[in-house]
PDB file of N, CA and C in Angstrom:
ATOM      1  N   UNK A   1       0.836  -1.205   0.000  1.00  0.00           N
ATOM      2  CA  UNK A   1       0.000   0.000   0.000  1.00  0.00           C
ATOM      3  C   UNK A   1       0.871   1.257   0.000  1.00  0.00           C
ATOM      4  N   UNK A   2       2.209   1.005   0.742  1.00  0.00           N
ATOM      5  CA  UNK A   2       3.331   2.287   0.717  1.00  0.00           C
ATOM      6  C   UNK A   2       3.189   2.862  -0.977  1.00  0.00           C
ATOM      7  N   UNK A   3       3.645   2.289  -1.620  1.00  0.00           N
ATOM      8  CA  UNK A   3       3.675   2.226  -3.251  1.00  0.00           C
ATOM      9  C   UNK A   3       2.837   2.995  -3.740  1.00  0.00           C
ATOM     10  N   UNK A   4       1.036   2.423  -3.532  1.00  0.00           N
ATOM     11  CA  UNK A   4       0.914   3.378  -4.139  1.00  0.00           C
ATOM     12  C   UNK A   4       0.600   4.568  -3.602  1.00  0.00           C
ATOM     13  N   UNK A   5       0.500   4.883  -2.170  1.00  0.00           N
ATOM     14  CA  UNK A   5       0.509   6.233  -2.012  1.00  0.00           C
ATOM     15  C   UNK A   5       1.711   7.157  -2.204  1.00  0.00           C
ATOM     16  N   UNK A   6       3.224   6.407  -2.612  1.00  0.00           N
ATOM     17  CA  UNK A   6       4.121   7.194  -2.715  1.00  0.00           C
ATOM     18  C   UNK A   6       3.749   7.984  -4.381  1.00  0.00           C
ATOM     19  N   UNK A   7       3.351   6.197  -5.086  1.00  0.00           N
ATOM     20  CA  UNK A   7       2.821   6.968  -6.050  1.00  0.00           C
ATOM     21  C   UNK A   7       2.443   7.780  -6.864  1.00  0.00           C
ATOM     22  N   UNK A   8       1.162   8.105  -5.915  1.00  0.00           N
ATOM     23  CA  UNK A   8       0.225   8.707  -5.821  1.00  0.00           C
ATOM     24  C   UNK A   8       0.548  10.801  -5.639  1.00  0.00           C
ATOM     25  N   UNK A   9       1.651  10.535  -4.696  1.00  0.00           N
ATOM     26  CA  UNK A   9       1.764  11.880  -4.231  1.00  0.00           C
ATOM     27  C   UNK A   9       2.717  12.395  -5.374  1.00  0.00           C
ATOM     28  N   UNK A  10       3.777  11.022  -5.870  1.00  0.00           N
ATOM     29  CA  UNK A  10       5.080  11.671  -6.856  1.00  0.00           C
ATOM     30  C   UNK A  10       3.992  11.968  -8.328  1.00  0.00           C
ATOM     31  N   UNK A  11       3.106  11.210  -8.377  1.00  0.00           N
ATOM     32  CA  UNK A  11       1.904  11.920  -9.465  1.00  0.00           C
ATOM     33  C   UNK A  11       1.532  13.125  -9.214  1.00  0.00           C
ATOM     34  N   UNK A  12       1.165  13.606  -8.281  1.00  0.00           N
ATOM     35  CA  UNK A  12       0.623  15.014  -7.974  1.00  0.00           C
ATOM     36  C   UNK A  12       2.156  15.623  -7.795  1.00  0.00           C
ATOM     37  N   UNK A  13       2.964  15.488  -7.540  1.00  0.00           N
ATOM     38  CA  UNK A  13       4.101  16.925  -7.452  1.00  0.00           C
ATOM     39  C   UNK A  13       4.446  16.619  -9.039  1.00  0.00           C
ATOM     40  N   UNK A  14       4.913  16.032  -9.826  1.00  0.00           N
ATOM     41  CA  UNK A  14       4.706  16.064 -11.455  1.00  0.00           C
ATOM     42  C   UNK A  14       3.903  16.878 -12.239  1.00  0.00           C
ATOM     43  N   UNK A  15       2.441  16.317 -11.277  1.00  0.00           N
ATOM     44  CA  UNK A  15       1.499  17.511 -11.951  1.00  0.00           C
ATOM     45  C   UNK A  15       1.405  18.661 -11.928  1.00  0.00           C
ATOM     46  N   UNK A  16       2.184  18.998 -10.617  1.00  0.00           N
ATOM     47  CA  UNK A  16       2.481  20.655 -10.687  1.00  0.00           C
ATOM     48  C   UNK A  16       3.684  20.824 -10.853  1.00  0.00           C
ATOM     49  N   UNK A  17       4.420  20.399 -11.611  1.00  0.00           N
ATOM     50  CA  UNK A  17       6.190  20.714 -11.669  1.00  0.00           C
ATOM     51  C   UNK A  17       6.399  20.450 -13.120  1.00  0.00           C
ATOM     52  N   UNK A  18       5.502  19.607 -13.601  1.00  0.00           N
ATOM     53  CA  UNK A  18       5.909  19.338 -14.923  1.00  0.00           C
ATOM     54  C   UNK A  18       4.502  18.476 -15.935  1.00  0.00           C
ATOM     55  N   UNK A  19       3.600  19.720 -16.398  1.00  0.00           N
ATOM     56  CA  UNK A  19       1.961  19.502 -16.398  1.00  0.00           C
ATOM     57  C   UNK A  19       2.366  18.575 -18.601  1.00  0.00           C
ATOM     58  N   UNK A  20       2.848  19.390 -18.633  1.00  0.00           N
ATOM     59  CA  UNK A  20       3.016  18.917 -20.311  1.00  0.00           C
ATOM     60  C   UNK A  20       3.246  17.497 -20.445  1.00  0.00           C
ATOM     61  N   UNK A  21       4.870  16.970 -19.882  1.00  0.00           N
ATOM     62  CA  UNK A  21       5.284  15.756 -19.460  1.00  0.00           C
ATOM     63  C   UNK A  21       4.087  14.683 -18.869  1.00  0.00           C
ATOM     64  N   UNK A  22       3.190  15.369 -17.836  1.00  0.00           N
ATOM     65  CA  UNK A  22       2.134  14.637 -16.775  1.00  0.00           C
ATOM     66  C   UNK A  22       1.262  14.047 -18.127  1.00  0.00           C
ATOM     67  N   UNK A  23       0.966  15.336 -18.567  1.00  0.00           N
ATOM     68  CA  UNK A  23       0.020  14.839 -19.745  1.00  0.00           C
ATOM     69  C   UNK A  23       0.327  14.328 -21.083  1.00  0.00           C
ATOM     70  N   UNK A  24       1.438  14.034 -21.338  1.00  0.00           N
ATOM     71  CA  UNK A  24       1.977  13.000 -22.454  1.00  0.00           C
ATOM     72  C   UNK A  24       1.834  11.726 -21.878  1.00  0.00           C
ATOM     73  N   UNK A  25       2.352  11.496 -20.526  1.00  0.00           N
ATOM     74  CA  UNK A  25       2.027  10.145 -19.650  1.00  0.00           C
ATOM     75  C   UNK A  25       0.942   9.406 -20.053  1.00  0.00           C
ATOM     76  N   UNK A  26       0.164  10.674 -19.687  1.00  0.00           N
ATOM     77  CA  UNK A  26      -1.348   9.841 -19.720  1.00  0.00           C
ATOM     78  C   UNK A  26      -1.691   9.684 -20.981  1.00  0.00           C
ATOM     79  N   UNK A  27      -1.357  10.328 -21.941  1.00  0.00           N
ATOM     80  CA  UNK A  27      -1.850   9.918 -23.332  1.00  0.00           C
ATOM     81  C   UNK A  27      -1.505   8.926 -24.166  1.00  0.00           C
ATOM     82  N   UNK A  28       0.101   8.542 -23.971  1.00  0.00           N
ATOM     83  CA  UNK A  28       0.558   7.349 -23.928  1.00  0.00           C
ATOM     84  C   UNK A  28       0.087   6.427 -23.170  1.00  0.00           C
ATOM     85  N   UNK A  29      -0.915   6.632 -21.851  1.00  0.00           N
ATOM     86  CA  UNK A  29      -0.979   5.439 -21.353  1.00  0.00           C
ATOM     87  C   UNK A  29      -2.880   5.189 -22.205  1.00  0.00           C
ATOM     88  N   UNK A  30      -3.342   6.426 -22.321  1.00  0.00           N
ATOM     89  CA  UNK A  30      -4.851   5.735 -23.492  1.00  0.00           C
ATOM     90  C   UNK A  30      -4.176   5.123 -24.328  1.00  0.00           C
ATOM     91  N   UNK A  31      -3.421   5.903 -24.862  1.00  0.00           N
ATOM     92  CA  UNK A  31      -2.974   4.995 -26.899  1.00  0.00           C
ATOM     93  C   UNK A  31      -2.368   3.506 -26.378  1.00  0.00           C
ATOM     94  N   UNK A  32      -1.685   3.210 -25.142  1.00  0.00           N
ATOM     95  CA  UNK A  32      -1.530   1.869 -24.716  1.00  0.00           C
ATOM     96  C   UNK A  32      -3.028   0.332 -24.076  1.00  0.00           C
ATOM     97  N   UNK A  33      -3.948   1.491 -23.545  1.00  0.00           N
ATOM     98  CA  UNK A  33      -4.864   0.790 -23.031  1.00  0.00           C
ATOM     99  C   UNK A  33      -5.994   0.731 -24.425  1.00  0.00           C
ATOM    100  N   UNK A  34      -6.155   1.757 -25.188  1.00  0.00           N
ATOM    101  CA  UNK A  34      -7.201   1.676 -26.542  1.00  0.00           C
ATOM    102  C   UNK A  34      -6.574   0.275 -27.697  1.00  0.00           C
ATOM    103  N   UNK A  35      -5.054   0.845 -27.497  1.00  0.00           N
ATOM    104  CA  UNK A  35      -4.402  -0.396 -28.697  1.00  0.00           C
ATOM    105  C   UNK A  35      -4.974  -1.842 -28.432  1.00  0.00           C
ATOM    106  N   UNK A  36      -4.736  -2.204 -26.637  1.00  0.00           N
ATOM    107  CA  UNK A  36      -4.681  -3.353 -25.857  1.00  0.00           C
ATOM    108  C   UNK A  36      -6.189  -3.739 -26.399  1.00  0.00           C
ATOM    109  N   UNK A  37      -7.220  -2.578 -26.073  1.00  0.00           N
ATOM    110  CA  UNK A  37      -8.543  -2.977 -25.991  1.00  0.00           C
ATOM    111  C   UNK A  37      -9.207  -3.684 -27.362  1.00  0.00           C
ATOM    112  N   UNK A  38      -8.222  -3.224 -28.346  1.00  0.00           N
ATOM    113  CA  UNK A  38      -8.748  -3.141 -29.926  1.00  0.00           C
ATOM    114  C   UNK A  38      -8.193  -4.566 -30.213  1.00  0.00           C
ATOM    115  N   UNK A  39      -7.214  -5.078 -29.346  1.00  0.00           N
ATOM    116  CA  UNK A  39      -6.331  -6.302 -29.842  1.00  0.00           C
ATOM    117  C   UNK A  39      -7.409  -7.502 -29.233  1.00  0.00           C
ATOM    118  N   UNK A  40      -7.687  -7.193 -27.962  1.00  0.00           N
ATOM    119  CA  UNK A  40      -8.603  -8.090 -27.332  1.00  0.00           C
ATOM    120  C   UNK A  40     -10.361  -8.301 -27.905  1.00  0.00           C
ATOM    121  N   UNK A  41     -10.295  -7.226 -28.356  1.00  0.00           N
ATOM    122  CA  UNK A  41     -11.876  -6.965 -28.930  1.00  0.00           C
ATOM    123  C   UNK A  41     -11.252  -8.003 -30.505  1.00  0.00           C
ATOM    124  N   UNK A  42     -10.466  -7.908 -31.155  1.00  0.00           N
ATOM    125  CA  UNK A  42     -10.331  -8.210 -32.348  1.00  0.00           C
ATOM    126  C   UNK A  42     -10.203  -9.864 -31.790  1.00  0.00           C
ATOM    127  N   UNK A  43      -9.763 -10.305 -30.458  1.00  0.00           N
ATOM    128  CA  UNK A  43      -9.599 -12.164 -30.939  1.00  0.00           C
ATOM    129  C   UNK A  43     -10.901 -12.557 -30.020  1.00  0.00           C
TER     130      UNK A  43
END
């Protein structure tokens, strides 16, 4: 549980230290979870 609240908090000081970077993260992580979803939907 340490994990993810360390996480959790190194997510939020990112988000205010470095918002551009924060949000490439996450967009890489849709285009990773949409690809996944499209591969599983396809078999």
């Amino acid at each position: 549980m340490e994990t993810t609240e360390t996480q959790i908090s190194t997510t939020k000081v990112e988000k205010l230290t470095n918002p551009v970077n924060y949000t490439e993260k996450n967009l890489n992580m849709l285009k990773i979870v949409s690809s996944f979803m499209e591969t599983a939907t396809a078999v």
